[in-house]
Protein backbone atom coordinates (compact mmCIF):
# COMPACT_ATOMS: atom_id res chain seq x y z
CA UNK A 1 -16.31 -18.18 -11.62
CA UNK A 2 -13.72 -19.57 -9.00
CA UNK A 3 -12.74 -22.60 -10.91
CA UNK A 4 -11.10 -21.07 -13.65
CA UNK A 5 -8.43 -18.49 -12.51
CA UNK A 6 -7.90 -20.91 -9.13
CA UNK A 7 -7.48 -23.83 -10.91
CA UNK A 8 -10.13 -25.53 -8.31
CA UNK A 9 -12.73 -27.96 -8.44
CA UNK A 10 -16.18 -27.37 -7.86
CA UNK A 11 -16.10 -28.41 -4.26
CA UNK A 12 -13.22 -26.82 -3.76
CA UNK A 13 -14.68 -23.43 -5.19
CA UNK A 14 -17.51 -23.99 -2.80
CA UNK A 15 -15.28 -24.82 0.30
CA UNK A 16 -13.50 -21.60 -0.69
CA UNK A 17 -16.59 -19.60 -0.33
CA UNK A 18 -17.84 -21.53 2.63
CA UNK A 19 -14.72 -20.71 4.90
CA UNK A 20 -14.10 -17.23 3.56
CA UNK A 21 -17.81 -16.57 4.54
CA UNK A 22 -17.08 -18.14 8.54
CA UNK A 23 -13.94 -16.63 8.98
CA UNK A 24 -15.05 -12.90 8.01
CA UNK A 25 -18.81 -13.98 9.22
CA UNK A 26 -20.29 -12.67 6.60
CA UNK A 27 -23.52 -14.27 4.98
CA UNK A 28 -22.58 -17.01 1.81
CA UNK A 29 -25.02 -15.44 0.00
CA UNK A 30 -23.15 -11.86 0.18
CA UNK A 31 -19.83 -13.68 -0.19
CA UNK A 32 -20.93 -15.40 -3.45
CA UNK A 33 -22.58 -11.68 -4.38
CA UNK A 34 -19.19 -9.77 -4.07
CA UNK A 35 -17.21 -12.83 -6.11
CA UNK A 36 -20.20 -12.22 -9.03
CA UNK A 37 -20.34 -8.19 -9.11
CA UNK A 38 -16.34 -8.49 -9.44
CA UNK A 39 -17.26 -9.64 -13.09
CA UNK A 40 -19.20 -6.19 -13.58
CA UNK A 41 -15.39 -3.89 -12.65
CA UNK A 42 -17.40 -3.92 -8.87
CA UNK A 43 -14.36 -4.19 -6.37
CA UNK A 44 -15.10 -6.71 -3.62
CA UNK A 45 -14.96 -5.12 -0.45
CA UNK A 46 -11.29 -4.82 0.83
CA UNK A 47 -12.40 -6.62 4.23
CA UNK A 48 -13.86 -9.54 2.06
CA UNK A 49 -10.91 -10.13 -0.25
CA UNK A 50 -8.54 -9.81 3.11
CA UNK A 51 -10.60 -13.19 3.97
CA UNK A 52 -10.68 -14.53 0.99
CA UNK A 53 -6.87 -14.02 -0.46
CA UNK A 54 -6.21 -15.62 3.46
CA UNK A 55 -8.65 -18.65 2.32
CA UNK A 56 -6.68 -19.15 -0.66
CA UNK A 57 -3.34 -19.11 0.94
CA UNK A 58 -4.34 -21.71 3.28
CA UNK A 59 -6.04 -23.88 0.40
CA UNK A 60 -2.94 -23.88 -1.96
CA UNK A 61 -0.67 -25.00 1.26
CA UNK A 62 -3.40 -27.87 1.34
CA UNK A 63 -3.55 -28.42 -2.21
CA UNK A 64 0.23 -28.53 -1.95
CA UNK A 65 0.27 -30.99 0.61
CA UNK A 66 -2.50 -33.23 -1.23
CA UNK A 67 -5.39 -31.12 -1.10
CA UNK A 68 -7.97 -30.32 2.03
CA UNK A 69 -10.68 -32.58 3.01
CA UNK A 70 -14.14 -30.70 2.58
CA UNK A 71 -15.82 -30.10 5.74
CA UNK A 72 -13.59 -31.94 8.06
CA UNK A 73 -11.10 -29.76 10.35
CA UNK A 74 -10.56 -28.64 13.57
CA UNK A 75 -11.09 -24.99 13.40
CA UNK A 76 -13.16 -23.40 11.05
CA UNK A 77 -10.34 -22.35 8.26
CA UNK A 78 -9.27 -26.18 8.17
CA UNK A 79 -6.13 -25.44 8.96
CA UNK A 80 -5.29 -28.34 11.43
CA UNK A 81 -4.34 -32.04 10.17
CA UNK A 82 -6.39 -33.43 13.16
């Protein structure tokens, strides 16, 4: 569902739903949930798509910049080059 309107990878898609999961600590499972119902005219929760439109910001500065490395980072958005 990600991949196609984000222009993303798989891994990417799921690094997307990882780290907007930790940052608005929120279950993966209810993250994943919200992305799916969207495809049924169910708004995601404003609170969850704050997170998530934050997410993608950060990963299109990455992408920009050669892309993020899955699962390695500093803080929990990835937002450090360390």
């Amino acid at each position: 569902m990600l991949l196609a309107p984000w222009s993303c990878t798989q891994e990417e898609a799921w690094q997307i739903l990882v780290r907007a999961s930790q940052h608005a600590n929120t279950k993966l499972h209810d993250v994943a949930e919200a992305e799916v119902a969207t495809t049924q005219q169910t708004p995601m929760p404003a609170d969850l798509q704050d997170h998530l439109a934050l997410i993608l910001t950060i990963w299109r500065a990455h992408r920009a910049r050669g892309g993020w490395r899955a699962g390695v980072s500093g803080n929990r958005l990835g937002t450090d080059d360390s």
